[in-house]
Protein backbone atom coordinates (compact mmCIF):
# COMPACT_ATOMS: atom_id res chain seq x y z
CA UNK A 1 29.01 40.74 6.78
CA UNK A 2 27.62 38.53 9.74
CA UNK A 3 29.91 36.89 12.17
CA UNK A 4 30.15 33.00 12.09
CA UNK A 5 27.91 31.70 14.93
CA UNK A 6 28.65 28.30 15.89
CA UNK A 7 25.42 28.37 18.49
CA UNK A 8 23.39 28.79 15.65
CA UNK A 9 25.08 25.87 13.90
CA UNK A 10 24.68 23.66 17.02
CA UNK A 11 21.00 24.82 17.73
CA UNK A 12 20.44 23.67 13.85
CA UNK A 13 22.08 19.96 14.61
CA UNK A 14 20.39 19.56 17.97
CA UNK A 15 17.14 20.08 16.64
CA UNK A 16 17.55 18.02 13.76
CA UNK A 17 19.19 14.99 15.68
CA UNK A 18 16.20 15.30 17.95
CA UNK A 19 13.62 15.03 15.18
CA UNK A 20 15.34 11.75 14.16
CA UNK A 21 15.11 10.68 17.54
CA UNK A 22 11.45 11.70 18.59
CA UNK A 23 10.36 7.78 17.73
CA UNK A 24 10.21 5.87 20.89
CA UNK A 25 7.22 4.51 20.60
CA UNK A 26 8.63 1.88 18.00
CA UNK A 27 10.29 -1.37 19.36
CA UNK A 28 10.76 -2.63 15.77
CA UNK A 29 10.92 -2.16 12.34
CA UNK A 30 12.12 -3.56 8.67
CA UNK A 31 10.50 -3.72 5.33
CA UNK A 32 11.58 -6.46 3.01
CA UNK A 33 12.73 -5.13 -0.78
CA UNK A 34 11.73 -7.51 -3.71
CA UNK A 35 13.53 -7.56 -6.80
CA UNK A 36 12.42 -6.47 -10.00
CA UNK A 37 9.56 -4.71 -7.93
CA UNK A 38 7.60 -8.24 -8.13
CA UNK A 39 6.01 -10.30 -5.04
CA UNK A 40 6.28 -13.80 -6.20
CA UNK A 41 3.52 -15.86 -4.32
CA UNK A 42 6.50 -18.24 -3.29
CA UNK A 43 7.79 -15.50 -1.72
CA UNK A 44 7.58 -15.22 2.20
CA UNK A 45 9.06 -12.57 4.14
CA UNK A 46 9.49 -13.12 7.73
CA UNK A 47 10.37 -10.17 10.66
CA UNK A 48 11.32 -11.19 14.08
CA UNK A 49 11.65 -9.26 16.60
CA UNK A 50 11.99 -9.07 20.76
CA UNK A 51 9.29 -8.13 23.08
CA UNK A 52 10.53 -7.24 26.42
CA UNK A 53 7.75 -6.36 28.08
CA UNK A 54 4.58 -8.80 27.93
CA UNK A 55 1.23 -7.48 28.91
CA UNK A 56 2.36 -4.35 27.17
CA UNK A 57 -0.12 -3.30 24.63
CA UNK A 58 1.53 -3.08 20.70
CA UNK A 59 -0.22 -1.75 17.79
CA UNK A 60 1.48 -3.86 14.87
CA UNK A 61 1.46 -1.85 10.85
CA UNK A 62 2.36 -3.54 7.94
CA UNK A 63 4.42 -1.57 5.64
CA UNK A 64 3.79 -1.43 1.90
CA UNK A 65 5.64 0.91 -1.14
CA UNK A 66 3.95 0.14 -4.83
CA UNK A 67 4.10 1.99 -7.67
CA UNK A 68 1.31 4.20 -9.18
CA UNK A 69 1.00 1.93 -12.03
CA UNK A 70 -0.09 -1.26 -9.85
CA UNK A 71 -2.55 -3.14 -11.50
CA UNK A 72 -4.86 -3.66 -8.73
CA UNK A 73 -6.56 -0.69 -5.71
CA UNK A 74 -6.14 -3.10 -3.33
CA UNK A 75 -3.52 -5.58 -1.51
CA UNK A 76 -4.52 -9.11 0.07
CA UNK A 77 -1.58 -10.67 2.41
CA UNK A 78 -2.38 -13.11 5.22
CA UNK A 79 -0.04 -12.85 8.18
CA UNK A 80 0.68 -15.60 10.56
CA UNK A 81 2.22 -14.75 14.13
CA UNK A 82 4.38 -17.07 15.80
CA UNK A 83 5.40 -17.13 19.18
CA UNK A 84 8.52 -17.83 21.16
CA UNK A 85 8.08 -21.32 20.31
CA UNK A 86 6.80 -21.15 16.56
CA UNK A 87 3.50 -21.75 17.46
CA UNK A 88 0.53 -19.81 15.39
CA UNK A 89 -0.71 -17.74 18.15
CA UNK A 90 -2.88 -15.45 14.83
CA UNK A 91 -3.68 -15.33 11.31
CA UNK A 92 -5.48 -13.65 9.31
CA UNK A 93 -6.58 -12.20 6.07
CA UNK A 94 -6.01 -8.25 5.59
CA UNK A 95 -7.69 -6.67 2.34
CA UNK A 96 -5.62 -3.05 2.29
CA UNK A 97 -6.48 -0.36 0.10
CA UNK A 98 -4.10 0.95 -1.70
CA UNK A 99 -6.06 3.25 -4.36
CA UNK A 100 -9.74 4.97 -4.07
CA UNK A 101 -11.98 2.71 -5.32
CA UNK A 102 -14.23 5.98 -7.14
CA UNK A 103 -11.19 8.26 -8.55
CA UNK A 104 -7.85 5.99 -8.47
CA UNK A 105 -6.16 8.77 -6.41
CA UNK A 106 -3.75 6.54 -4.68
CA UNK A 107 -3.99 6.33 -0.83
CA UNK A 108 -0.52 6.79 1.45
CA UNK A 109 2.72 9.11 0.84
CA UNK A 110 4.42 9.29 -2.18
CA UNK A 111 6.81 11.20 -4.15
CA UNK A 112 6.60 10.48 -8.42
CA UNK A 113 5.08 7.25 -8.31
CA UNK A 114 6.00 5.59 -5.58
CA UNK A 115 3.06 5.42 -2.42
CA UNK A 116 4.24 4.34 0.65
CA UNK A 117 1.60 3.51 3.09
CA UNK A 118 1.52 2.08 6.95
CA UNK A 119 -1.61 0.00 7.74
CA UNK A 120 -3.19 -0.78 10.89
CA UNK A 121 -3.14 -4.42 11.35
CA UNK A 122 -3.09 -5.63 14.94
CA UNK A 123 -4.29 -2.67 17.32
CA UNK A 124 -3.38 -3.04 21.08
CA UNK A 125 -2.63 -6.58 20.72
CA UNK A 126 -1.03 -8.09 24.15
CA UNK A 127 2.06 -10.77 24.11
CA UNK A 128 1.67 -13.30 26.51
CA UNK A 129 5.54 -13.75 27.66
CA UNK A 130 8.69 -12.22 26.84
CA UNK A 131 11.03 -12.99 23.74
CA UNK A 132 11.32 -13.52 20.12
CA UNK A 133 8.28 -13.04 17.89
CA UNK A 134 8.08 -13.73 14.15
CA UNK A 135 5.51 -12.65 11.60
CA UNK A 136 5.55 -14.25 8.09
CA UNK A 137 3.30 -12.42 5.33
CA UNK A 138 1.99 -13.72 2.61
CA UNK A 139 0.60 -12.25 -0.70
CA UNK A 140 -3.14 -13.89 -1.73
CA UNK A 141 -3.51 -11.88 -4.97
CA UNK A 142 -5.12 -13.83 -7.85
CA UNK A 143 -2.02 -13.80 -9.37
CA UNK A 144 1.40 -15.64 -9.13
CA UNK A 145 3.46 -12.52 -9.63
CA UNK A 146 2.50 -9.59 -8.25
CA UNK A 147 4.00 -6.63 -9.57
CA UNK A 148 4.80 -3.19 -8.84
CA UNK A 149 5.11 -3.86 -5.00
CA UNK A 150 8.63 -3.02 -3.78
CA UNK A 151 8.56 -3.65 -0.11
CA UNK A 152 6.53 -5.10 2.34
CA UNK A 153 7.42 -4.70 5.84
CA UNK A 154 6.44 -4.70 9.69
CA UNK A 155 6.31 -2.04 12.33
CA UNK A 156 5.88 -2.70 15.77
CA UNK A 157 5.17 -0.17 18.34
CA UNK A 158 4.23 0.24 21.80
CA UNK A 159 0.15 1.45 21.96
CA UNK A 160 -0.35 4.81 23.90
């Protein structure tokens, strides 16, 4: 029988801890659960977050996690970015493919059917001044209640 190594044990952690760890690119993110696993059009999530350094460039992903049975291959949401002072500084409309449009096979990561999938929405966008950013997203489906979408979220992170 081996001898207990408690190197080996602490080698094992280290590595693991630093995996966890190995994301500093990212300055924030959250995803926003909705119950039932339905986006009600009235529904609005909002993410704020700080930005210390203006001038910086960000790349900004919105976060999305449907189920395989969602009735549509694709996902409309405007966005509206506010600034420090709750002015509209963009908006737009994002069409996101969820599903290939030929076979179905959805798009993203996913485990049983649930897909999660991060999409590029603002690439090296600049912040004019430091301090407290919000993003609002809204659903433009052709439908009041959109379902099988469980989260919808916002990842911001600093652009190599």
């Amino acid at each position: 029988m081996k001898a207990f190594r408690p190197q080996l044990i602490i080698f094992v952690f280290s590595c693991l801890l630093s995996l966890a760890a190995c994301d500093d690119q990212r300055v924030y993110e959250e995803n926003y659960d909705f119950a039932d696993k339905v986006w009600h059009v009235d529904s609005v999530p909002s993410f704020r977050f700080e930005i210390s350094e203006p001038n910086q460039q960000y790349n900004i992903y919105w976060n999305v996690r449907n189920a395989s049975n969602y009735p549509f291959r694709n996902l409309y949401v405007t966005y509206f970015l506010e600034d420090t002072l709750g002015r509209t500084i963009s908006t737009d409309l994002h069409n996101m493919l969820l599903f290939d449009p030929k076979t179905g096979k959805p798009y993203g990561s996913g485990m049983g059917d649930i897909f999660s999938h991060q999409i590029m929405a603002l690439p090296e966008f600049e912040f004019d001044s430091a301090g407290t950013y919000q993003i609002r997203l809204e659903q433009f489906m052709r439908t009041d209640s959109l379902k099988e979408v469980l989260s919808i979220g916002v990842r911001v992170e600093k652009a190599e």
